[in-house]
PDB file of N, CA and C in Angstrom:
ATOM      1  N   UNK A   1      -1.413  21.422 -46.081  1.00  0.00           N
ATOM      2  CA  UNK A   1      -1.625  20.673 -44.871  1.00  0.00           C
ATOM      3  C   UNK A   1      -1.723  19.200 -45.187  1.00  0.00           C
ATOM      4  N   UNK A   2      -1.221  18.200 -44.295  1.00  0.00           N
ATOM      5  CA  UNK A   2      -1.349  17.102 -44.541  1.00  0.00           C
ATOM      6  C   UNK A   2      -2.701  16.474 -43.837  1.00  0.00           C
ATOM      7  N   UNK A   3      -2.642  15.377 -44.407  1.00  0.00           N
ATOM      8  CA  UNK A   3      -3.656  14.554 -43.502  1.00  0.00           C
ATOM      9  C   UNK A   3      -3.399  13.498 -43.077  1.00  0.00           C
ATOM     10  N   UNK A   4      -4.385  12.785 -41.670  1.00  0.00           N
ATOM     11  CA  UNK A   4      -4.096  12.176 -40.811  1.00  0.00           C
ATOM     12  C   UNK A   4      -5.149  11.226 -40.874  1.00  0.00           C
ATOM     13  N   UNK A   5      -5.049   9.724 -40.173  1.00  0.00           N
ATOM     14  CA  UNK A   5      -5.892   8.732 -40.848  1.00  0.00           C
ATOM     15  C   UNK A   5      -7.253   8.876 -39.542  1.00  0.00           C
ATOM     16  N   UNK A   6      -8.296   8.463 -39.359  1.00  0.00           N
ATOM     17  CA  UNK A   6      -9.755   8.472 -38.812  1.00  0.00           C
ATOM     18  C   UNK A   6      -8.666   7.960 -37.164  1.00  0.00           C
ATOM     19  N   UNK A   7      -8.377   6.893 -37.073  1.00  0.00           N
ATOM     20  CA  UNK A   7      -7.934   6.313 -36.155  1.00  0.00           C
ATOM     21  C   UNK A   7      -6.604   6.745 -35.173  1.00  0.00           C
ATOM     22  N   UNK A   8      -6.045   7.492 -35.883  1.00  0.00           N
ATOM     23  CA  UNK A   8      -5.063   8.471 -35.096  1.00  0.00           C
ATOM     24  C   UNK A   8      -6.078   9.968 -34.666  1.00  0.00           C
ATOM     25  N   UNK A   9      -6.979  10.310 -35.459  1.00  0.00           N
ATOM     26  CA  UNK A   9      -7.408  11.841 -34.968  1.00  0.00           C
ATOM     27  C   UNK A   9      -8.308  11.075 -33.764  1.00  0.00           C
ATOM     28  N   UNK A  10      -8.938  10.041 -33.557  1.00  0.00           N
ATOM     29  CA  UNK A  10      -9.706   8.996 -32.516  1.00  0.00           C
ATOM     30  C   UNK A  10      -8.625   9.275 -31.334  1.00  0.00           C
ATOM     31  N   UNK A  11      -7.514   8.214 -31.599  1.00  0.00           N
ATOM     32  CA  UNK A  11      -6.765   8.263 -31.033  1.00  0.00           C
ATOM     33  C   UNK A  11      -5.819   9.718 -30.007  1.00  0.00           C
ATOM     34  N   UNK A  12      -5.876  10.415 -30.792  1.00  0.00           N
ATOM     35  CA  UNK A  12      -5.186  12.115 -30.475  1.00  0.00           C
ATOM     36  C   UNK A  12      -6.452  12.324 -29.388  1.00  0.00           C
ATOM     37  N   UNK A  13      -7.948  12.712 -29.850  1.00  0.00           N
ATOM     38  CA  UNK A  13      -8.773  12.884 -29.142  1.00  0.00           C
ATOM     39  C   UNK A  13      -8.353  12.681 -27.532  1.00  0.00           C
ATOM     40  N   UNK A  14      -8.521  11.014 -27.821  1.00  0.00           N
ATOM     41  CA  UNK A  14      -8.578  10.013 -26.402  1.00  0.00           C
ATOM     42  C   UNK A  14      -8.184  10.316 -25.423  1.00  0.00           C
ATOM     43  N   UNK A  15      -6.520  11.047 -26.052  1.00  0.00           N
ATOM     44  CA  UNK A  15      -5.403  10.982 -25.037  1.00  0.00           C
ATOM     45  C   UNK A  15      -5.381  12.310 -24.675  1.00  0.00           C
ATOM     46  N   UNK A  16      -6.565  13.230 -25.119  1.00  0.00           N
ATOM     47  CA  UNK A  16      -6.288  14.507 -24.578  1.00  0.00           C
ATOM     48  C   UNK A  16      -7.780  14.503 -23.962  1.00  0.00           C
ATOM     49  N   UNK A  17      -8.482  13.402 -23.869  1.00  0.00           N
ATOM     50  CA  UNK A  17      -9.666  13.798 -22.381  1.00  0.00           C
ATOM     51  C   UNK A  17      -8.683  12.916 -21.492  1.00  0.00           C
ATOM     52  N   UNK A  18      -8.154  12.166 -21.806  1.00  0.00           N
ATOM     53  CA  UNK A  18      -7.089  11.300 -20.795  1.00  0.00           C
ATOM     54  C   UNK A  18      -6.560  12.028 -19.562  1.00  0.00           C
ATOM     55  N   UNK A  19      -5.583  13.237 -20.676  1.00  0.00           N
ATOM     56  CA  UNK A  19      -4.709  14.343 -19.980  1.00  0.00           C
ATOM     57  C   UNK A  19      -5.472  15.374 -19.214  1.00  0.00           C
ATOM     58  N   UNK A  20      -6.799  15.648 -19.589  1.00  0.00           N
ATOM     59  CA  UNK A  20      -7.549  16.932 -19.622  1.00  0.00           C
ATOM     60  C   UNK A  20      -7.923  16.043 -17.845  1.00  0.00           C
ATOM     61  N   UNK A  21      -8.335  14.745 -17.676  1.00  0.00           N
ATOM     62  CA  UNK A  21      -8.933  13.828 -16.567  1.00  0.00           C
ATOM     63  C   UNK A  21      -7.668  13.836 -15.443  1.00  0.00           C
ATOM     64  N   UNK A  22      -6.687  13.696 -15.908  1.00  0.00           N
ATOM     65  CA  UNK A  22      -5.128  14.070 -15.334  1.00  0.00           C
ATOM     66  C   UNK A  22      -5.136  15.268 -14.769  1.00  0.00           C
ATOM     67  N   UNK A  23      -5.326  15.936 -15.185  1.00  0.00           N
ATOM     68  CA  UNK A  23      -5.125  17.600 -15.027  1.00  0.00           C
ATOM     69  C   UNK A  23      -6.470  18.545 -14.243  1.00  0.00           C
ATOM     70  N   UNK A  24      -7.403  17.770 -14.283  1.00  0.00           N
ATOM     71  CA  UNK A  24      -8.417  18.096 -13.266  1.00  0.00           C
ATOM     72  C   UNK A  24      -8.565  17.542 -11.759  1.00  0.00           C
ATOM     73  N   UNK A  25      -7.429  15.809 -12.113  1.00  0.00           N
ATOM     74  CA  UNK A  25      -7.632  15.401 -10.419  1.00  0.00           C
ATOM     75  C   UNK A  25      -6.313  16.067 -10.204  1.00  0.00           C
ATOM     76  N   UNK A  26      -5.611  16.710 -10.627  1.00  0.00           N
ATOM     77  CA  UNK A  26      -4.133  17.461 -10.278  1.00  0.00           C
ATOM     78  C   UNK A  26      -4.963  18.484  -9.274  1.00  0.00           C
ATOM     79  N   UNK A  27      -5.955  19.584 -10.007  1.00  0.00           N
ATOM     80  CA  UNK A  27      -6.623  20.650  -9.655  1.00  0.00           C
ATOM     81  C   UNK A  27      -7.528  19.955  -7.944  1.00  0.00           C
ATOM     82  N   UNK A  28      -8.021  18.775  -8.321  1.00  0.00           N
ATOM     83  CA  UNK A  28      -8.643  18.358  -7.225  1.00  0.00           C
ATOM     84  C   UNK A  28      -7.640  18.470  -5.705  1.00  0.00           C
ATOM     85  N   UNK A  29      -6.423  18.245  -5.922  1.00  0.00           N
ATOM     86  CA  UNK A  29      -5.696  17.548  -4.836  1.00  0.00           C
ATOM     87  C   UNK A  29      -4.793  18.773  -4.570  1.00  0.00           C
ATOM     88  N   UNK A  30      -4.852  19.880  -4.940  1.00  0.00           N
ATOM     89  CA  UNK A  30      -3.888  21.130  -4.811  1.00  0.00           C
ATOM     90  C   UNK A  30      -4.574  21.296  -3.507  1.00  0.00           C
ATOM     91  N   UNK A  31      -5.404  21.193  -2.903  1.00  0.00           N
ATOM     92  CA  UNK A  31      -5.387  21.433  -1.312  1.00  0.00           C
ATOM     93  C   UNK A  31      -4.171  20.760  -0.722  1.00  0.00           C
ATOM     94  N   UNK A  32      -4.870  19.479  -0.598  1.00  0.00           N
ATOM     95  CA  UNK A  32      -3.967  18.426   0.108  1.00  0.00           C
ATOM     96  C   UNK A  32      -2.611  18.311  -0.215  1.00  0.00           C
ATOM     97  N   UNK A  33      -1.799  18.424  -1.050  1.00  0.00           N
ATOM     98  CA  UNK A  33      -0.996  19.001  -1.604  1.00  0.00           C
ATOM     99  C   UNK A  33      -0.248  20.361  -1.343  1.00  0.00           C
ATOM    100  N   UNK A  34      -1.309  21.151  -1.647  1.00  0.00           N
ATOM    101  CA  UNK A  34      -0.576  22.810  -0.567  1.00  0.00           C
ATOM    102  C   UNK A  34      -0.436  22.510   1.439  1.00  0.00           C
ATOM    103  N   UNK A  35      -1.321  21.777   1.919  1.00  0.00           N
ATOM    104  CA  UNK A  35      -1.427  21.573   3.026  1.00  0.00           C
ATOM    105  C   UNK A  35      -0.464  20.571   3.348  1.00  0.00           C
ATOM    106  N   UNK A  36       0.384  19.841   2.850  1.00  0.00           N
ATOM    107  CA  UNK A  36       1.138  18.701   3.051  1.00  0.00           C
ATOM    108  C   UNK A  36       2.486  19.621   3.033  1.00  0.00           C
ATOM    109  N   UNK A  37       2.754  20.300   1.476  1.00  0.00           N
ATOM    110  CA  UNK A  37       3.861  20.883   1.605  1.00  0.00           C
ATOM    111  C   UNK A  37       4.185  22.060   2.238  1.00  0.00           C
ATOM    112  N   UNK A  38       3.013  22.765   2.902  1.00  0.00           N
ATOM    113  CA  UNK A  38       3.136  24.185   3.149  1.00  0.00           C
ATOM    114  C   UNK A  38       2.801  23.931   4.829  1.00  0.00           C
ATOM    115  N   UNK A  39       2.021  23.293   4.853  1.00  0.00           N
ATOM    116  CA  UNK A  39       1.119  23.238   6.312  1.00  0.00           C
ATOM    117  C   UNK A  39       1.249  24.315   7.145  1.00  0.00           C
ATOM    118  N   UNK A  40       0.536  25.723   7.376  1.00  0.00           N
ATOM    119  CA  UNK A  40       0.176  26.457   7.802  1.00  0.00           C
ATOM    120  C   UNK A  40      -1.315  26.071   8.800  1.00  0.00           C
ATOM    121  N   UNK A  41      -1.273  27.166   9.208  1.00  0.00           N
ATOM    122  CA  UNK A  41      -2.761  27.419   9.629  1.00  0.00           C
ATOM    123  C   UNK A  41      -3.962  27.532   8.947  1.00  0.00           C
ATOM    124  N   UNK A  42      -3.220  28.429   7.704  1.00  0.00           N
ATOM    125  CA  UNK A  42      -4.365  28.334   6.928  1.00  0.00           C
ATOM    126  C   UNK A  42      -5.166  27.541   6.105  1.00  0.00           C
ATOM    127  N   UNK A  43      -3.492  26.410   5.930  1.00  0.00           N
ATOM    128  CA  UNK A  43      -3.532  25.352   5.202  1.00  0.00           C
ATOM    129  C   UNK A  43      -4.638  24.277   5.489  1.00  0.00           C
ATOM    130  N   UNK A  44      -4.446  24.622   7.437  1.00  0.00           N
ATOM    131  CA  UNK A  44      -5.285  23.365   8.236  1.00  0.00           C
ATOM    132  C   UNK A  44      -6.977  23.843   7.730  1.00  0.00           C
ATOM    133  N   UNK A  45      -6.866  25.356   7.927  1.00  0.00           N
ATOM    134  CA  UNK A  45      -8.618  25.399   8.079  1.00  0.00           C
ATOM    135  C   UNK A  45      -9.020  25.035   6.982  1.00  0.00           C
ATOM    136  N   UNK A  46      -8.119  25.031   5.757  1.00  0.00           N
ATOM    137  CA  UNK A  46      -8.577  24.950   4.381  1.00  0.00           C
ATOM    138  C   UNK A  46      -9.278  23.233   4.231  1.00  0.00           C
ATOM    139  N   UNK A  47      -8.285  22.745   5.120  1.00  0.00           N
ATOM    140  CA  UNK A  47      -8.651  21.432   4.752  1.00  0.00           C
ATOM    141  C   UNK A  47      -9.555  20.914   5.628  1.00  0.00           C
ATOM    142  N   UNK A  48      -9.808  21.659   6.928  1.00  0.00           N
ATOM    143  CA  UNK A  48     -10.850  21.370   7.970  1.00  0.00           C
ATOM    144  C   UNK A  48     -12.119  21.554   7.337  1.00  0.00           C
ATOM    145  N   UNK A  49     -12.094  22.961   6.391  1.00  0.00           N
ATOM    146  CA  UNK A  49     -13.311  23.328   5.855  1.00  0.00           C
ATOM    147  C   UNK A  49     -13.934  22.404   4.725  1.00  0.00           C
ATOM    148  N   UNK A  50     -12.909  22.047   4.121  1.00  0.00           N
ATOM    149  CA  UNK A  50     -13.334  20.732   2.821  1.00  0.00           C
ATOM    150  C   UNK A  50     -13.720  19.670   3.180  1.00  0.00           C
ATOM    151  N   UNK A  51     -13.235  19.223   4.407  1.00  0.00           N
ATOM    152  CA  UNK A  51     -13.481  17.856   4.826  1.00  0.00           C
ATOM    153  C   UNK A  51     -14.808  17.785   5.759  1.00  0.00           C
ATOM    154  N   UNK A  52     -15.385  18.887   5.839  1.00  0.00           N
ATOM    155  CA  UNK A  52     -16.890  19.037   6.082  1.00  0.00           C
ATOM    156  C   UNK A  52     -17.796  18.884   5.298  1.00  0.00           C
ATOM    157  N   UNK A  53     -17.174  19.260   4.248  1.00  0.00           N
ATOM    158  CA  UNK A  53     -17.634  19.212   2.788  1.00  0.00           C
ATOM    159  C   UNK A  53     -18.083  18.120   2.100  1.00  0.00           C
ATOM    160  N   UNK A  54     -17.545  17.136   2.719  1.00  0.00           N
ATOM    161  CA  UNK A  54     -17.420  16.249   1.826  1.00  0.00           C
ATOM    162  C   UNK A  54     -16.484  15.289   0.569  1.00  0.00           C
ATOM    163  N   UNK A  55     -15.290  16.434   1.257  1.00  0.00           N
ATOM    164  CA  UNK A  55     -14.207  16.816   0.362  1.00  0.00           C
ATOM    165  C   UNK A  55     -13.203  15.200   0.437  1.00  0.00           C
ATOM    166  N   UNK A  56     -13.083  14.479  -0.310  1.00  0.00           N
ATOM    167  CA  UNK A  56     -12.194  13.132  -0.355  1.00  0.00           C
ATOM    168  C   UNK A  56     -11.184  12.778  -1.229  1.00  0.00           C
ATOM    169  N   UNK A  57      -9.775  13.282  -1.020  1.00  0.00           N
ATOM    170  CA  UNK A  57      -8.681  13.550  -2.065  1.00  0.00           C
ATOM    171  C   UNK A  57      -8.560  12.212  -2.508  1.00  0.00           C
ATOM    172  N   UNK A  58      -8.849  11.158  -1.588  1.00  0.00           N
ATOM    173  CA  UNK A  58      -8.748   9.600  -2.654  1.00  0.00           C
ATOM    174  C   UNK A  58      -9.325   9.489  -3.634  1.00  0.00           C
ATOM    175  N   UNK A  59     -10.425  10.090  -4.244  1.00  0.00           N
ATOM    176  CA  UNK A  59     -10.923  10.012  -5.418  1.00  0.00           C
ATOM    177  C   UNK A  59      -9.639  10.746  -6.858  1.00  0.00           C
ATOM    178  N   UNK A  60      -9.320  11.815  -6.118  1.00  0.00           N
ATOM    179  CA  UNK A  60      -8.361  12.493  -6.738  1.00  0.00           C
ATOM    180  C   UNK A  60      -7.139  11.488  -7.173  1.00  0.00           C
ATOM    181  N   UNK A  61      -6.983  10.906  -6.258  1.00  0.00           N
ATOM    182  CA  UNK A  61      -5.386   9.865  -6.005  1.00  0.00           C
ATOM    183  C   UNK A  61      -5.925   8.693  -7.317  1.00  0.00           C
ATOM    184  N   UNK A  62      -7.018   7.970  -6.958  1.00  0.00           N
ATOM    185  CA  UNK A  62      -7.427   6.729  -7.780  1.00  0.00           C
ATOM    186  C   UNK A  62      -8.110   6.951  -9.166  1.00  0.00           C
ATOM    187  N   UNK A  63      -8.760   8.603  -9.155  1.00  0.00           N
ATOM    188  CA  UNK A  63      -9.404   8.801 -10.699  1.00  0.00           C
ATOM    189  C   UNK A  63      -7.816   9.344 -11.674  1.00  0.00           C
ATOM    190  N   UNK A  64      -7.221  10.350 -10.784  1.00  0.00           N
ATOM    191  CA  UNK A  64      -6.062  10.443 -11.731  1.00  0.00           C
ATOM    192  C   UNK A  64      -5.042   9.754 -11.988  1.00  0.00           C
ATOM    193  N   UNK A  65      -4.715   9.338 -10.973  1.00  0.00           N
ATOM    194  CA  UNK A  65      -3.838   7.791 -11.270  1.00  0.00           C
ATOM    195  C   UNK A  65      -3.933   6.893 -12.098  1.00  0.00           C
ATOM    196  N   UNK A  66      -5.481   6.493 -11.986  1.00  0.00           N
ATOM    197  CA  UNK A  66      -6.013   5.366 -12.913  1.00  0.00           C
ATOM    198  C   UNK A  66      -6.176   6.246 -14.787  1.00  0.00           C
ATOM    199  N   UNK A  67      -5.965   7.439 -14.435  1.00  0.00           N
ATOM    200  CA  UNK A  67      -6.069   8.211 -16.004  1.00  0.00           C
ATOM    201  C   UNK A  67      -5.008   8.234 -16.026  1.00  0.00           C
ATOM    202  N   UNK A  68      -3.957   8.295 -15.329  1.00  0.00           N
ATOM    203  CA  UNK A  68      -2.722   9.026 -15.622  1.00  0.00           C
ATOM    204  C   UNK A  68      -2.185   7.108 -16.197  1.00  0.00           C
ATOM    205  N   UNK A  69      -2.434   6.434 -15.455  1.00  0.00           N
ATOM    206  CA  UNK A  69      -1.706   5.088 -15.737  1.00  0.00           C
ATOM    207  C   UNK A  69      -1.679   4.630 -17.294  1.00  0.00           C
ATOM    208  N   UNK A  70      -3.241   4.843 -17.655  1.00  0.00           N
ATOM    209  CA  UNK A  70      -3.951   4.275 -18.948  1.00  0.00           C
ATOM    210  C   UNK A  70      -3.540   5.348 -20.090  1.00  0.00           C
ATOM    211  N   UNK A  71      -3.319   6.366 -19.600  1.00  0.00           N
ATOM    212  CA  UNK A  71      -3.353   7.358 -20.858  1.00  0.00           C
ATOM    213  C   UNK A  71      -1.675   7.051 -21.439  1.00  0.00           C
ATOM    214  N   UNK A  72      -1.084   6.717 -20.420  1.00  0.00           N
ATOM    215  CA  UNK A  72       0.537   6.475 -20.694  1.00  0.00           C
ATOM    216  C   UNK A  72       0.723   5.486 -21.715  1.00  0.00           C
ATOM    217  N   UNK A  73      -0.308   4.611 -20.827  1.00  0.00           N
ATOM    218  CA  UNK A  73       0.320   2.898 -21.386  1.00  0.00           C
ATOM    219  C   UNK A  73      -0.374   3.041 -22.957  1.00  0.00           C
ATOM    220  N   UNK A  74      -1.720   3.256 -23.380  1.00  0.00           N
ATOM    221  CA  UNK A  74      -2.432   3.926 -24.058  1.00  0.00           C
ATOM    222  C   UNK A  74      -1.306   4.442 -25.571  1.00  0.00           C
ATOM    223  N   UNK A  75      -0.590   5.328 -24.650  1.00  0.00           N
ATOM    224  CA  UNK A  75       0.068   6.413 -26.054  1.00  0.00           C
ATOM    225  C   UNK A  75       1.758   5.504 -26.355  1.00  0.00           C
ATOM    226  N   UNK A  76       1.975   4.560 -25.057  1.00  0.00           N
ATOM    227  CA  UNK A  76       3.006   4.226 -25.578  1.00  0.00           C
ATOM    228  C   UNK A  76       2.809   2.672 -26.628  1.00  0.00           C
ATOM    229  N   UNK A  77       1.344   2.181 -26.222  1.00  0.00           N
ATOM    230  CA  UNK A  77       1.356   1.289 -27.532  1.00  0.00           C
ATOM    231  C   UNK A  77       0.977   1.173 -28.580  1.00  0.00           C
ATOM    232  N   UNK A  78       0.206   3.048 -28.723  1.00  0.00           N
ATOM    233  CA  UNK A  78      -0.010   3.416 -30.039  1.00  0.00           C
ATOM    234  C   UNK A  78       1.740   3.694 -30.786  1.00  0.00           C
ATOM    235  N   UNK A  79       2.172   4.599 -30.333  1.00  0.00           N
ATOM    236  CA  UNK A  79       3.527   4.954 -30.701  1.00  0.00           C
ATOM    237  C   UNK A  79       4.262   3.321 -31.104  1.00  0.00           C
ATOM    238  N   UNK A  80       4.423   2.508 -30.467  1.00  0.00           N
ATOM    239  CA  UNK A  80       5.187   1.380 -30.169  1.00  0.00           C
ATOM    240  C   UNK A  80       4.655   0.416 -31.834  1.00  0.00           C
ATOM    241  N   UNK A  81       3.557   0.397 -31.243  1.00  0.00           N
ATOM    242  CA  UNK A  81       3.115  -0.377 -32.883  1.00  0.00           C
ATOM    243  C   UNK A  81       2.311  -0.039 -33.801  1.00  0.00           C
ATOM    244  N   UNK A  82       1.957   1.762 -34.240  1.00  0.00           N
ATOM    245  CA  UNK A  82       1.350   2.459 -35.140  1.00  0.00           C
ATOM    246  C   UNK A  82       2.144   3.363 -35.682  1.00  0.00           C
ATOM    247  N   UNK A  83       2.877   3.959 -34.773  1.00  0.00           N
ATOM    248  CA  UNK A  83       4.271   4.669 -35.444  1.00  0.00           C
ATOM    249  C   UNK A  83       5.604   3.991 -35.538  1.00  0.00           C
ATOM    250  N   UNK A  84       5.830   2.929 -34.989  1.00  0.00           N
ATOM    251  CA  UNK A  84       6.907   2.599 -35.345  1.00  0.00           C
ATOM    252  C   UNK A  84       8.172   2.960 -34.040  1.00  0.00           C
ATOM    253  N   UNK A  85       7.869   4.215 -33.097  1.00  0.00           N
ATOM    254  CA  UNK A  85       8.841   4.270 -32.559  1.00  0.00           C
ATOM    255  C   UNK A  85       8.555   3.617 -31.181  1.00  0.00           C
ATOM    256  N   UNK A  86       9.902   4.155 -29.884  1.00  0.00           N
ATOM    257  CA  UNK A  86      10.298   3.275 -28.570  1.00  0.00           C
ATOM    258  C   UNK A  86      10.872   2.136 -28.606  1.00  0.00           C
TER     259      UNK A  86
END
């Protein structure tokens, strides 16, 4: 097995709570999302019932966005000027 330097396994980490933060406001917004593309009835109560709740997909839109933006830019200027490639 090879090895890898302190600052890339840092780095690897980062970008996978990055993705993991990505992939949970994905999970957040699969209502609004099923209800946009599907829009049923059931779709409506689903979202009638959340939005009693408390339920606010903009958090979803601006926490994953804002992860999804950084984790990109993030891995493309590790790659860009630690590996060498892009």
């Amino acid at each position: 097995m090879g090895s890898q330097s302190t600052a890339k396994t840092i780095f690897l980490l980062a970008s996978m709570v990055g993705w993991l933060v990505v992939g949970a406001a994905l999970m957040y917004l699969f209502p609004v999302l099923a209800d946009r593309l599907v829009s049923s009835d059931l779709t409506q109560l689903w979202m009638e019932n959340l939005s009693r709740s408390g339920y606010n997909p903009i958090l979803g839109w601006v926490g994953g966005g804002s992860a999804l933006i950084v984790t990109v830019v993030a891995t493309l200027i590790w790659h860009q000027r630690f590996e060498g490639k892009i």
